[in-house]
N, C-alpha and C. Protein backbone atom coordinates (compact mmCIF):
# COMPACT_ATOMS: atom_id res chain seq x y z
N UNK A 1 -161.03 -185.73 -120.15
CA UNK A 1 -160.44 -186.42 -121.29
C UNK A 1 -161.45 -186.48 -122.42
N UNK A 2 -160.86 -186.93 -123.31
CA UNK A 2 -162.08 -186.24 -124.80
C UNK A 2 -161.86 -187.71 -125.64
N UNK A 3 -163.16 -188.16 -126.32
CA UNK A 3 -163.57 -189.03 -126.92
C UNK A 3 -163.92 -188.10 -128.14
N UNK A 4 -163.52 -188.82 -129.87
CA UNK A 4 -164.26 -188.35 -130.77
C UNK A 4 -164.61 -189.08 -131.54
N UNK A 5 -166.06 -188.86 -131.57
CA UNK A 5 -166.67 -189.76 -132.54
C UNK A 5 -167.03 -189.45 -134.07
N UNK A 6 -166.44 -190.75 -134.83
CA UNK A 6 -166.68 -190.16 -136.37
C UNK A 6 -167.93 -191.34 -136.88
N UNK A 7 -168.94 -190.43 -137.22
CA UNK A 7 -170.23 -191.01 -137.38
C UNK A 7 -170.31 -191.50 -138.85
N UNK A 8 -169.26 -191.25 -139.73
CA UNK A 8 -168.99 -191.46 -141.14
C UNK A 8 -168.97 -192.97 -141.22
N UNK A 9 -169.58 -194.39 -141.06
CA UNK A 9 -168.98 -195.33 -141.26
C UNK A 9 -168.36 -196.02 -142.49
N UNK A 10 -168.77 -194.68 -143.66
CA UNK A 10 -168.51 -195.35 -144.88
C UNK A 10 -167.45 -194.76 -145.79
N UNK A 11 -166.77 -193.32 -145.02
CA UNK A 11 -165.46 -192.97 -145.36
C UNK A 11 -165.05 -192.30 -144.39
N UNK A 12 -164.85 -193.35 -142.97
CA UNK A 12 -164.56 -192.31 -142.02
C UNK A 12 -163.06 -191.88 -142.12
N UNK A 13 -162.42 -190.93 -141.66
CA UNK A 13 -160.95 -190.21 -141.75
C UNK A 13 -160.21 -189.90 -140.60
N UNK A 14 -160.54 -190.13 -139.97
CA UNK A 14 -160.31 -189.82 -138.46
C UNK A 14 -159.48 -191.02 -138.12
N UNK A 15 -159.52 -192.40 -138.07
CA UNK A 15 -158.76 -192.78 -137.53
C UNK A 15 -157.31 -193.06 -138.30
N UNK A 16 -157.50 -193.23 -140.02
CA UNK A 16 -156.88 -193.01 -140.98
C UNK A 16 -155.28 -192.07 -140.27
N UNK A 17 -156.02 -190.36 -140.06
CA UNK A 17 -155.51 -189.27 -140.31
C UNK A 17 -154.57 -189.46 -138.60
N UNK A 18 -155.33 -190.34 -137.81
CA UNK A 18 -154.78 -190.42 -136.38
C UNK A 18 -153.89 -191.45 -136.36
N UNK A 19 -153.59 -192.25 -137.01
CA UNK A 19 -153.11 -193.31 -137.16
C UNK A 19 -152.85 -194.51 -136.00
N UNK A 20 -154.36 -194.82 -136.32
CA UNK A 20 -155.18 -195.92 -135.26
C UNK A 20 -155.63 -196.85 -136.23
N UNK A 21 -155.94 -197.87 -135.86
CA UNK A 21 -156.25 -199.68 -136.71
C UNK A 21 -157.83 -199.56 -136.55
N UNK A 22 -158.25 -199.68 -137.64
CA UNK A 22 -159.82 -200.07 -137.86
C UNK A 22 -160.37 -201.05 -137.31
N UNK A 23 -161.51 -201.14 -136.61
CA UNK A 23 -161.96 -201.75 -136.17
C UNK A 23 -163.35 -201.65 -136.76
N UNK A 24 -164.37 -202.86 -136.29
CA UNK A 24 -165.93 -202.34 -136.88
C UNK A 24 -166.68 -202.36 -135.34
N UNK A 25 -166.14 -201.95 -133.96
CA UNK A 25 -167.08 -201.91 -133.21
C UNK A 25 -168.18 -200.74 -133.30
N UNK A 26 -167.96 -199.04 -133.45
CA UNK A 26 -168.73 -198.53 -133.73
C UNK A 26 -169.76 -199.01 -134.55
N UNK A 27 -169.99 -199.93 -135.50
CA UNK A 27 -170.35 -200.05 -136.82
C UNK A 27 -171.47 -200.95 -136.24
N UNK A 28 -171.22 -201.88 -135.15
CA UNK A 28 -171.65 -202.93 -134.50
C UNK A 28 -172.60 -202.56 -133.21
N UNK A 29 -172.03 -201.09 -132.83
CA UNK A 29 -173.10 -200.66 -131.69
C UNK A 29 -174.02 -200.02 -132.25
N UNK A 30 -173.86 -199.25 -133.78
CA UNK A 30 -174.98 -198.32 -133.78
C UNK A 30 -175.89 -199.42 -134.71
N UNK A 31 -175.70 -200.71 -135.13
CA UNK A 31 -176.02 -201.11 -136.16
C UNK A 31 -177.06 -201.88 -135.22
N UNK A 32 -176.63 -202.53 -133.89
CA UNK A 32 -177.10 -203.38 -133.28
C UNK A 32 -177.71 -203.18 -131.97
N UNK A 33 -178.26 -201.89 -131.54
CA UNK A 33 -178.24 -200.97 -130.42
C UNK A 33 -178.74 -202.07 -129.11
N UNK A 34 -178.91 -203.03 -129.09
CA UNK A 34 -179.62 -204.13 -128.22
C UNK A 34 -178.49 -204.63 -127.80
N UNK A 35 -177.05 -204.61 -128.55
CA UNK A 35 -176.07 -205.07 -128.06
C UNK A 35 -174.96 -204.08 -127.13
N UNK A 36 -175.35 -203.03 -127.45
CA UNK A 36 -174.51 -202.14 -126.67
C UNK A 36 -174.46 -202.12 -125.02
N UNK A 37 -173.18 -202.20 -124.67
CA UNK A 37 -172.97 -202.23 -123.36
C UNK A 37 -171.42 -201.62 -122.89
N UNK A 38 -171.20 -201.44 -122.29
CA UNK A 38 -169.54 -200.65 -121.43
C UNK A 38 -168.38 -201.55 -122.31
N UNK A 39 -168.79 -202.81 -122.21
CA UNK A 39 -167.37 -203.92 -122.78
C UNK A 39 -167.39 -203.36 -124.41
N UNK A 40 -168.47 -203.60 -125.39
CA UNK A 40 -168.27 -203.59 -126.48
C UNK A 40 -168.07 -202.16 -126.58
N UNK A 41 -168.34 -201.00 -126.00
CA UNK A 41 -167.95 -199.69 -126.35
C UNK A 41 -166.32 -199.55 -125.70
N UNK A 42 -166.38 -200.03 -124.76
CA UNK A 42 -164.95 -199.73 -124.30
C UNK A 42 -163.54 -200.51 -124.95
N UNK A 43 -164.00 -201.68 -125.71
CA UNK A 43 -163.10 -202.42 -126.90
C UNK A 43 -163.49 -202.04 -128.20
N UNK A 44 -164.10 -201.05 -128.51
CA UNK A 44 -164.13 -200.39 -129.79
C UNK A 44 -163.52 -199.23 -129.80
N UNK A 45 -163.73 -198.69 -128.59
CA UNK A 45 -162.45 -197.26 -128.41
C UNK A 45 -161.08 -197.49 -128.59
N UNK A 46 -160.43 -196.84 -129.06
CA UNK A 46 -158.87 -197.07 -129.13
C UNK A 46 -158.46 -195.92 -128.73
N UNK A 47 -157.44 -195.83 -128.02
CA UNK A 47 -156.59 -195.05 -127.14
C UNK A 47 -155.79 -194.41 -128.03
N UNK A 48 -155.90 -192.83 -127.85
CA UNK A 48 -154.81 -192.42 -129.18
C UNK A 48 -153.57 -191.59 -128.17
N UNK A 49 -154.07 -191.38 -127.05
CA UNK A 49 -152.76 -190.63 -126.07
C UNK A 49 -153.39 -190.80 -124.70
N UNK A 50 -152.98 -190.50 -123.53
CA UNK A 50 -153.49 -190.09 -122.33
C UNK A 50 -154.59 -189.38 -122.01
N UNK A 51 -155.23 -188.34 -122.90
CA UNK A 51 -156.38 -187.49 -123.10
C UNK A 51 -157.17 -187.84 -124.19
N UNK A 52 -157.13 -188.66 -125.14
CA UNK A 52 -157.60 -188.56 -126.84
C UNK A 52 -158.28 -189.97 -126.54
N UNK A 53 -158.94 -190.05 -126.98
CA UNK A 53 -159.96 -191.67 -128.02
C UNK A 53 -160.23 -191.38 -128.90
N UNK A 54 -160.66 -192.43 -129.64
CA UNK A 54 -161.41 -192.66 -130.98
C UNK A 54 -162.02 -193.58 -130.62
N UNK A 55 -163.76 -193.28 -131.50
CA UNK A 55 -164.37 -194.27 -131.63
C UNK A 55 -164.91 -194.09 -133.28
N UNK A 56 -164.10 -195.26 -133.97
CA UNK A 56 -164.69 -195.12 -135.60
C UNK A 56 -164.57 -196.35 -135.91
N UNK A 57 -165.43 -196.48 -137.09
CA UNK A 57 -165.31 -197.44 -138.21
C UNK A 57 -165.35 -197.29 -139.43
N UNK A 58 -164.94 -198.07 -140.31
CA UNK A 58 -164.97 -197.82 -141.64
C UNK A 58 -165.62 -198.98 -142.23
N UNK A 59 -166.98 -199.10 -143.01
CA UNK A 59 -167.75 -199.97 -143.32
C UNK A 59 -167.60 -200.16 -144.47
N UNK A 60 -168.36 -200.80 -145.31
CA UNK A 60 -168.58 -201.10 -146.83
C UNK A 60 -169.08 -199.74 -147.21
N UNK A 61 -168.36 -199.33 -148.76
CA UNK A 61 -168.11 -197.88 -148.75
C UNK A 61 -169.86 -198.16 -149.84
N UNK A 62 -170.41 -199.02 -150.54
CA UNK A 62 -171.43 -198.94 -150.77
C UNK A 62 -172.86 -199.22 -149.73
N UNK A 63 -172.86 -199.75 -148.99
CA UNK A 63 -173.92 -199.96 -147.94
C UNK A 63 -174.05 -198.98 -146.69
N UNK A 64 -175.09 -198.01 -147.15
CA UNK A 64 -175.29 -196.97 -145.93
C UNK A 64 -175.78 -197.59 -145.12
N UNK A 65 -175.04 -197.60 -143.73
CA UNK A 65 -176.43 -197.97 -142.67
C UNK A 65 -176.91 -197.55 -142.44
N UNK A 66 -178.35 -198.16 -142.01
CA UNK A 66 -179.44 -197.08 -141.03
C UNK A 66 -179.12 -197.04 -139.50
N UNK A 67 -179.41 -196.04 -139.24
CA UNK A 67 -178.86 -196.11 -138.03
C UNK A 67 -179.98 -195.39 -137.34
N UNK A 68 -180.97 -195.64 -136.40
CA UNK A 68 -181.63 -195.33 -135.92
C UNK A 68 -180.99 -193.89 -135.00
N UNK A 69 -182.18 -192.76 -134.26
CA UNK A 69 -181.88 -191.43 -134.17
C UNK A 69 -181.81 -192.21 -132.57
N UNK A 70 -182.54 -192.65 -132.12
CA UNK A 70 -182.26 -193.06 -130.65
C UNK A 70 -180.92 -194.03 -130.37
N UNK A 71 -180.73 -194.72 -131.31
CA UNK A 71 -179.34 -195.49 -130.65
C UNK A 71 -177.88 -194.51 -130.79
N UNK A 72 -178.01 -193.44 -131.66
CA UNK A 72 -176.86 -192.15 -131.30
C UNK A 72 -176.73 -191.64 -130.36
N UNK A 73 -178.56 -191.34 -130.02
CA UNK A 73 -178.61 -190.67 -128.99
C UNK A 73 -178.38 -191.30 -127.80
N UNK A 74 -178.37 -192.99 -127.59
CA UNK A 74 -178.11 -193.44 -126.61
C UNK A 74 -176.75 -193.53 -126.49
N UNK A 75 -175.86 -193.67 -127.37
CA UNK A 75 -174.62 -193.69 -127.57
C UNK A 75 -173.65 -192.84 -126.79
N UNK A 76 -173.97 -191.34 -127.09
CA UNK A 76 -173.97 -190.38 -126.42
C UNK A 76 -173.84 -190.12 -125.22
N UNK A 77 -175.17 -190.84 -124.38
CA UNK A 77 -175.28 -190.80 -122.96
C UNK A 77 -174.41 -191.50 -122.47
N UNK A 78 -174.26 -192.87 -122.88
CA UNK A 78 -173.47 -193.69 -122.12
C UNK A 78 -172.21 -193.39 -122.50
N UNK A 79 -171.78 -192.64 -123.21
CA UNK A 79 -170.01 -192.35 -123.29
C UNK A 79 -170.03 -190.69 -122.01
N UNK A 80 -170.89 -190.00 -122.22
CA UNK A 80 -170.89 -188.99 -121.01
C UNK A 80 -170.44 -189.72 -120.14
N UNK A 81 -170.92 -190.27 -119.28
CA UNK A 81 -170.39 -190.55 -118.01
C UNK A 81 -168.90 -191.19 -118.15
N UNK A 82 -168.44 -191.14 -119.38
CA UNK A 82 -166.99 -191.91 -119.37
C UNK A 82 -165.90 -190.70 -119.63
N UNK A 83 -166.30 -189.78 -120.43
CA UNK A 83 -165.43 -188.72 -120.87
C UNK A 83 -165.98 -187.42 -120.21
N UNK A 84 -165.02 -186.34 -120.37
CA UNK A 84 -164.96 -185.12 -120.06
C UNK A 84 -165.44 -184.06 -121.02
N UNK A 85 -165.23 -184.83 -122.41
CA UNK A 85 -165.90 -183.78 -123.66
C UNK A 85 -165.73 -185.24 -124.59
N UNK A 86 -167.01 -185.04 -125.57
CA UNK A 86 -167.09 -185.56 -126.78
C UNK A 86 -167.18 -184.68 -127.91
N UNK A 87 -166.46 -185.39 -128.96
CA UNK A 87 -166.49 -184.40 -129.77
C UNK A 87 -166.80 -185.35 -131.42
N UNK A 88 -168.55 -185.28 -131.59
CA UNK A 88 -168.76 -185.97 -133.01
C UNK A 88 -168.44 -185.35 -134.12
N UNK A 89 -168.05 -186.49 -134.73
CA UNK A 89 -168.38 -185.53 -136.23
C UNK A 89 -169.07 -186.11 -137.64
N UNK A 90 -170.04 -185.42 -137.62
CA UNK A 90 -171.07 -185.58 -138.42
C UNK A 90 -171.75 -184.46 -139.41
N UNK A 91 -172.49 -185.25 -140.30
CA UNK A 91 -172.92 -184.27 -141.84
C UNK A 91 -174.22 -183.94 -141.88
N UNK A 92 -174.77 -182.86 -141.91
CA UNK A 92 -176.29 -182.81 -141.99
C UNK A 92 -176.67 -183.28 -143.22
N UNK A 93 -176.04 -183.95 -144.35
CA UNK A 93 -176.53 -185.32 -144.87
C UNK A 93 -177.18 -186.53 -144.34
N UNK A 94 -176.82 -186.44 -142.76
CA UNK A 94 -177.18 -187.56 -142.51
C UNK A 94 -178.67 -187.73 -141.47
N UNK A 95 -179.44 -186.45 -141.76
CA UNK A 95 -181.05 -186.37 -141.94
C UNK A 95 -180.77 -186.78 -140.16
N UNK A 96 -181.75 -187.83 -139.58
CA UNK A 96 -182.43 -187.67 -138.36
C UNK A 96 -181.18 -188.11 -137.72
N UNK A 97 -180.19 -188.76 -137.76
CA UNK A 97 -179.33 -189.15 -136.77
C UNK A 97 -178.51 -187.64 -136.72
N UNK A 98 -178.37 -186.95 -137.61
CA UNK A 98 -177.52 -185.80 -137.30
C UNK A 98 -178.55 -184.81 -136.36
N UNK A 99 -179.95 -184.58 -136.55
CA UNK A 99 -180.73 -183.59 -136.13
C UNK A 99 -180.56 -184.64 -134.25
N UNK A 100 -180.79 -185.60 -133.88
CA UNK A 100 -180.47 -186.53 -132.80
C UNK A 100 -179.09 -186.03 -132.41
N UNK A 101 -178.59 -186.12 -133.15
CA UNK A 101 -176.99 -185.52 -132.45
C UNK A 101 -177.17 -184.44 -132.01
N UNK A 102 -177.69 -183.06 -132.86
CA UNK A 102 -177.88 -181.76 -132.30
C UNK A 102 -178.60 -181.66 -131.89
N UNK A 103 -179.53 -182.52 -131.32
CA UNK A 103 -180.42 -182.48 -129.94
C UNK A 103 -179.53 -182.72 -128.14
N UNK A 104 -178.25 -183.52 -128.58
CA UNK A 104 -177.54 -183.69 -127.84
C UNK A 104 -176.48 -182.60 -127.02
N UNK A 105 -176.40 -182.09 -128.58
CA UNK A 105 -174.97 -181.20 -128.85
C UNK A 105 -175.49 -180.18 -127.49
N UNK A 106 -173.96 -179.73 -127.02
CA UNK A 106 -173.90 -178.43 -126.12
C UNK A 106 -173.29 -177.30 -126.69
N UNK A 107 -172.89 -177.49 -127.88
CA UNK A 107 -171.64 -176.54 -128.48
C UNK A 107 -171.74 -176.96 -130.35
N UNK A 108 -171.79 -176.30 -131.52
CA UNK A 108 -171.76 -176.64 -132.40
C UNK A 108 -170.17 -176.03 -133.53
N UNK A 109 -169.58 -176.78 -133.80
CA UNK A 109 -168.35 -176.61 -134.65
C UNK A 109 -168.92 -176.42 -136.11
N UNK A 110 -168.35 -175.53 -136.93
CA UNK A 110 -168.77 -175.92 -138.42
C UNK A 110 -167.63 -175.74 -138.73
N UNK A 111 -166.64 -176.43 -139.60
CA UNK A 111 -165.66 -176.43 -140.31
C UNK A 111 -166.08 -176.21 -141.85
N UNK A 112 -165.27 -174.78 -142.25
CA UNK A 112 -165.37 -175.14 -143.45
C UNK A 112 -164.41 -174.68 -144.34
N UNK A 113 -164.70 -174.36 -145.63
CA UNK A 113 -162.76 -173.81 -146.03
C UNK A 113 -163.36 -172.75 -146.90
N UNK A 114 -162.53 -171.88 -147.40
CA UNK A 114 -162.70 -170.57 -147.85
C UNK A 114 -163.10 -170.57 -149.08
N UNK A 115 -164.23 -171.38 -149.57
CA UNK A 115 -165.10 -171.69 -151.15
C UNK A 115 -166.14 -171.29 -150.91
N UNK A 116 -167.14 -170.59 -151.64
CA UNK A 116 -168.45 -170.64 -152.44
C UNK A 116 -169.32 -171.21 -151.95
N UNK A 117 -168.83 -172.65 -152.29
CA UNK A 117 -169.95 -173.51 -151.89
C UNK A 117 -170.07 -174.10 -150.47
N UNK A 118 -168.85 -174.24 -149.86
CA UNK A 118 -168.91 -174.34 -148.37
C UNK A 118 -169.42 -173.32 -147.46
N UNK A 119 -169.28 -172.42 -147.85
CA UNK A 119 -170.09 -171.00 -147.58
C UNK A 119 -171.53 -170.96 -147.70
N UNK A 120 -171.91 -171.42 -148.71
CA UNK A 120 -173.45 -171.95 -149.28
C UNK A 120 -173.60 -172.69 -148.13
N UNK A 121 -173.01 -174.00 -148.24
CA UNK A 121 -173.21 -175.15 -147.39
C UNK A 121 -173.93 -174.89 -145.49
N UNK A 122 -172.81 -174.38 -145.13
CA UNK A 122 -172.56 -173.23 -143.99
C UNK A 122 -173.70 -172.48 -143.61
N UNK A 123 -174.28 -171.11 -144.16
CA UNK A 123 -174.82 -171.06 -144.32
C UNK A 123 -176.59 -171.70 -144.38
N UNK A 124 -176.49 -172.38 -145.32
CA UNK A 124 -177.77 -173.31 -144.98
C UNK A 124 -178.03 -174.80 -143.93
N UNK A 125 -176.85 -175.13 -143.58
CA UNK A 125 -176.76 -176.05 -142.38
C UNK A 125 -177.44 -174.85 -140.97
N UNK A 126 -176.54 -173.94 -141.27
CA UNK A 126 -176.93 -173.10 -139.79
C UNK A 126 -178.56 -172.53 -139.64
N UNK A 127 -179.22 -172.08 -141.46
CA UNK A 127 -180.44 -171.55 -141.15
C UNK A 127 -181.72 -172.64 -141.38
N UNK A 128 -181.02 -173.78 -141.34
CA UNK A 128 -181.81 -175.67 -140.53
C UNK A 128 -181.72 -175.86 -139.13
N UNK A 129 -181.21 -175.09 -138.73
CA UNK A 129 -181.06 -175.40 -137.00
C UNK A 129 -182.42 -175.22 -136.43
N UNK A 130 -183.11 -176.26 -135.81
CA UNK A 130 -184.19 -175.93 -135.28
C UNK A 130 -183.99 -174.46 -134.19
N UNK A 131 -184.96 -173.39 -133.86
CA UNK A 131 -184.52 -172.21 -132.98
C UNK A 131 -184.74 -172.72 -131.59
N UNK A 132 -183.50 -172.13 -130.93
CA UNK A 132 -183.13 -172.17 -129.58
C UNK A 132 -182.63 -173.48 -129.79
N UNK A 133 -181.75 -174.06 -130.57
CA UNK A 133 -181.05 -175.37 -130.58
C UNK A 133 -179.84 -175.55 -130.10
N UNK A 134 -178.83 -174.56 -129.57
CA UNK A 134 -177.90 -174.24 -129.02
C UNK A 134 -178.13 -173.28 -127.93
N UNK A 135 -177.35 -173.67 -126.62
CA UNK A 135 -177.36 -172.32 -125.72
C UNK A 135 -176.33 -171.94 -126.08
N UNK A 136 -175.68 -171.95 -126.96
CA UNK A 136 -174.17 -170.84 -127.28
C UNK A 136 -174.24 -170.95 -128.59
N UNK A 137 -173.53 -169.49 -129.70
CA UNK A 137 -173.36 -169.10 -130.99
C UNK A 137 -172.33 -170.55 -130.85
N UNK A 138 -172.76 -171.14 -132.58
CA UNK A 138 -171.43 -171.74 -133.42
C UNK A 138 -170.52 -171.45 -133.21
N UNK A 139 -169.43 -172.19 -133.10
CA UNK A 139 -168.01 -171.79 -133.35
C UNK A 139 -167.37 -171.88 -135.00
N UNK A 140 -167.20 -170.85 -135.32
CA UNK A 140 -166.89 -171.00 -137.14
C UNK A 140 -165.04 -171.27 -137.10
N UNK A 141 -165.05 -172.67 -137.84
CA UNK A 141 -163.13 -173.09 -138.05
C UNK A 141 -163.24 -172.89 -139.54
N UNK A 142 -161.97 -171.78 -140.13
CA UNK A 142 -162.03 -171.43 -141.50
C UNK A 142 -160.54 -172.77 -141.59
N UNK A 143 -160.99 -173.51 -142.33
CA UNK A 143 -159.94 -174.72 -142.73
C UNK A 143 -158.93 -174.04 -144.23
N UNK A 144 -158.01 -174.36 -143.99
CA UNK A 144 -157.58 -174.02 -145.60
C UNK A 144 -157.22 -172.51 -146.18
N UNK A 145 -157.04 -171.86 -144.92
CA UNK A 145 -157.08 -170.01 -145.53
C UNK A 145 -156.04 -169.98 -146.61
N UNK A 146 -156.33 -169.54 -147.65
CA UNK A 146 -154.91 -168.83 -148.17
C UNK A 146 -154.61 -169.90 -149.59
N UNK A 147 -155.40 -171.10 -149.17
CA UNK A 147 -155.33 -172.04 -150.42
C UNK A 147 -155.54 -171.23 -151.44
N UNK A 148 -154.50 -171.31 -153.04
CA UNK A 148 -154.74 -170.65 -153.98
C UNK A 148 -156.29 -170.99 -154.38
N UNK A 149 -156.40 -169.55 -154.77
CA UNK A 149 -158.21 -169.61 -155.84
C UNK A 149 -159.17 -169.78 -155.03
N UNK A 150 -159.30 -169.34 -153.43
CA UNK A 150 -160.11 -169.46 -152.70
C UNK A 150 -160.50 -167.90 -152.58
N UNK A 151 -161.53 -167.77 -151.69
CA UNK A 151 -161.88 -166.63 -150.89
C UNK A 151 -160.93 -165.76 -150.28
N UNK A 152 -161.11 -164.48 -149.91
CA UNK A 152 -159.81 -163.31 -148.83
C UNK A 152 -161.02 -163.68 -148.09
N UNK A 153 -160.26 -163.32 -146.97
CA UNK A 153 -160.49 -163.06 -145.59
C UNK A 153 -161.91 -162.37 -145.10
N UNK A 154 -161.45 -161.03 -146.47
CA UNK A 154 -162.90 -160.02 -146.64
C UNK A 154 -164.06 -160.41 -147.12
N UNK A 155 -164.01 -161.36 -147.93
CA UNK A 155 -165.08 -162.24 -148.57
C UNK A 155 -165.35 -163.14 -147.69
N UNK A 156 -165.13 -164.02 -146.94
CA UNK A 156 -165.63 -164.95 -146.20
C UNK A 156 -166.02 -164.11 -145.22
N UNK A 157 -165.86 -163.13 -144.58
CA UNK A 157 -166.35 -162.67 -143.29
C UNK A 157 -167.85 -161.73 -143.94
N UNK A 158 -167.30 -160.96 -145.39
CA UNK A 158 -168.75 -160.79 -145.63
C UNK A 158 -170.31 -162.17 -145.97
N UNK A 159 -169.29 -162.63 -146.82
CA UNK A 159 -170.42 -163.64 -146.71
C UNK A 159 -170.83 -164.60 -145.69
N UNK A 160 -170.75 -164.53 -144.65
CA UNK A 160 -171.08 -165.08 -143.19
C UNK A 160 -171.58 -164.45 -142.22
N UNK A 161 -171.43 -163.23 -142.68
CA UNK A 161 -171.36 -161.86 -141.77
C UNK A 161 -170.91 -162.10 -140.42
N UNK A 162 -169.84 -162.53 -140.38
CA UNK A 162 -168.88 -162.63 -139.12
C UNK A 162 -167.33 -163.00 -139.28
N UNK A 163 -166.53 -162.83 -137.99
CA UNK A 163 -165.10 -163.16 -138.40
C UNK A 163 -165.34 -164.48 -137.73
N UNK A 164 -164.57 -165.62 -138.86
CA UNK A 164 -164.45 -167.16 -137.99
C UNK A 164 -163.43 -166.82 -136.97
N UNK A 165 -163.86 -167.90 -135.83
CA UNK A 165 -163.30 -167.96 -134.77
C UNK A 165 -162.03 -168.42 -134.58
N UNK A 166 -161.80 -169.61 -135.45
CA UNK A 166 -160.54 -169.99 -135.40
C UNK A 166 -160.31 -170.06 -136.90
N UNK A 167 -158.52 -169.93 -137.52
CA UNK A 167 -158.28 -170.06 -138.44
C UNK A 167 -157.31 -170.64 -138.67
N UNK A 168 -157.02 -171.74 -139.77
CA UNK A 168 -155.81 -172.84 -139.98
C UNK A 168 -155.08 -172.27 -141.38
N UNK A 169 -154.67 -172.17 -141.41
CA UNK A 169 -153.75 -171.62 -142.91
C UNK A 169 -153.54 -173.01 -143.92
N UNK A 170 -153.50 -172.59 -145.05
CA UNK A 170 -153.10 -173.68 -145.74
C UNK A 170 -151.67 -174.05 -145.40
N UNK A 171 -151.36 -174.74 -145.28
CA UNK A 171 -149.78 -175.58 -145.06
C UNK A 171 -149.67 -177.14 -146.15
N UNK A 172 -149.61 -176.86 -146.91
CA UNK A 172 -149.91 -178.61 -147.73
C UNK A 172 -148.17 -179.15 -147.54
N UNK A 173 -147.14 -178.72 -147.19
CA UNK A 173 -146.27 -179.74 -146.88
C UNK A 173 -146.40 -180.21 -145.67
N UNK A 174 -146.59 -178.64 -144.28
CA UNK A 174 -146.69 -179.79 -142.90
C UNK A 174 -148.44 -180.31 -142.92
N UNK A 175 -149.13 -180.20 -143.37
CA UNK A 175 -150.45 -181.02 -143.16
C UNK A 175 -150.41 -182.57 -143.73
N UNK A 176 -149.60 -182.39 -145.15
CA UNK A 176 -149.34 -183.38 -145.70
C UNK A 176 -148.37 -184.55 -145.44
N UNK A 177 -147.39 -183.95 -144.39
CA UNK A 177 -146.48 -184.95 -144.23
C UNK A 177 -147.05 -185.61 -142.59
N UNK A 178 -148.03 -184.54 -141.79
CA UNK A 178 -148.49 -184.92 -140.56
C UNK A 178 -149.67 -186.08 -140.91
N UNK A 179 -150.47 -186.15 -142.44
CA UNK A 179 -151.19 -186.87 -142.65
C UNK A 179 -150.49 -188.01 -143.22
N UNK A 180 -149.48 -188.39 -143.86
CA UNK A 180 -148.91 -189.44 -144.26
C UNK A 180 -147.92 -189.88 -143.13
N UNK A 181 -147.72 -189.63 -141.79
CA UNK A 181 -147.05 -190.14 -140.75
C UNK A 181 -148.12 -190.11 -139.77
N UNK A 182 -149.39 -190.03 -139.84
CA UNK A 182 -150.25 -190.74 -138.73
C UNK A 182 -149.81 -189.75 -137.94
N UNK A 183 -149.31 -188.29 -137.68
CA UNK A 183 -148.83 -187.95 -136.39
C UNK A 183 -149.66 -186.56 -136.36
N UNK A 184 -150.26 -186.28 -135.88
CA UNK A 184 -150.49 -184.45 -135.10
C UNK A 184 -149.78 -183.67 -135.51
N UNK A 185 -149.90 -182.99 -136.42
CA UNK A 185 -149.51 -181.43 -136.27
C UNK A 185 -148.99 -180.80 -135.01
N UNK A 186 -149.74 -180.53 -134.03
CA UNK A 186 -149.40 -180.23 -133.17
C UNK A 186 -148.02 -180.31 -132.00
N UNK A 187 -147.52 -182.05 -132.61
CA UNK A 187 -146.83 -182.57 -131.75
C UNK A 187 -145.41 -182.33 -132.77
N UNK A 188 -145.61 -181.86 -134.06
CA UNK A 188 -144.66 -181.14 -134.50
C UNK A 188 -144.21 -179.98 -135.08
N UNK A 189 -145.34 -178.62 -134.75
CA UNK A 189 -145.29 -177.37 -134.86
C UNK A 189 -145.78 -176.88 -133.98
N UNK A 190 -145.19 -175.68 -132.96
CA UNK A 190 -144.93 -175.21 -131.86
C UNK A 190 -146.69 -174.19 -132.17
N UNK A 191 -146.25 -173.88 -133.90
CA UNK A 191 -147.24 -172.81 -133.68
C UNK A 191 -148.81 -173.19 -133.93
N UNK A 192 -149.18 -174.42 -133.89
CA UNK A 192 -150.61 -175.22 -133.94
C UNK A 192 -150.73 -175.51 -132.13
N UNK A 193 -149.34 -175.79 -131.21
CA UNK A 193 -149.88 -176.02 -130.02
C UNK A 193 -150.33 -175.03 -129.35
């Protein structure tokens, strides 16, 4: 079963887009790492199906916290033994707690969408990877294909020099109406399951 954690506390989207109730326990374990224990992580998770969690918060959109690189990393451990896969998501904006995460990581996702600058972005996130930081290649998710005034296909694979692995098409009515009903895509297009 799969836990995902959104490390954003100050515009997180995830539980928004899942349509789950905010809570500030994340906000409270990484803020307070002396307090963390099974109860307060396991009442900050919210149940989104039979297989799915969330663990997010959404904080004061001006006050970054600090969040120390060891209490992620402890974070981490103690949700392993609870789940089957975790799946964070986090910004290499966010300096030592993200490089702590990819000390963790077994597998690295980069999402990005068919622009310039996400390509840039991309790009220079991947040639920051400390070497031998993954035992497996990135997985590249092209978000957004096909959005007018973006990149072809041929252009993003040259400038990456590879084909992404997975690809989502632009859809702005079913993305848009799956994001304004809190519901999965998935659970209402045959061809996302």
């Amino acid at each position: 079963h799969t836990l995902l954690v959104d490390f954003d506390l100050q515009a997180s989207k995830l539980g928004l887009l899942l349509n789950s109730e905010n809570n500030s326990g994340l906000q409270a374990v990484l803020e307070t790492p002396d307090r963390m224990d099974g109860l307060l992580i396991e009442r900050s998770t919210q149940v989104l199906s039979d297989r799915l969690h969330l663990l997010a918060s959404v904080g004061p959109i001006l006050n970054r916290p600090r969040i120390a690189p060891a209490t992620s990393k402890a974070l981490i451990e103690f949700v392993r033994t609870k789940f089957h896969f975790i799946m964070a998501e986090s910004s290499w904006r966010d300096g030592d707690m993200y490089l702590a995460l990819l000390e963790e990581a077994q597998q690295l996702i980069f999402v990005l969408d068919p622009t310039l600058i996400s390509i840039r972005d991309t790009l220079r996130a991947l040639a920051a990877l400390p070497k031998g930081a993954l035992p497996t290649r990135p997985i590249y998710v092209l978000n957004n294909y096909g959005r007018p005034g973006t990149l072809s296909m041929e252009e993003v694979c040259k400038s990456l020099n590879l084909q992404p692995d997975v690809v989502i098409p632009y859809l702005p009515k079913d993305f848009g109406e799956a994001e304004i009903n809190g519901q999965l895509l998935v659970s209402q297009n045959a061809q996302f399951r």
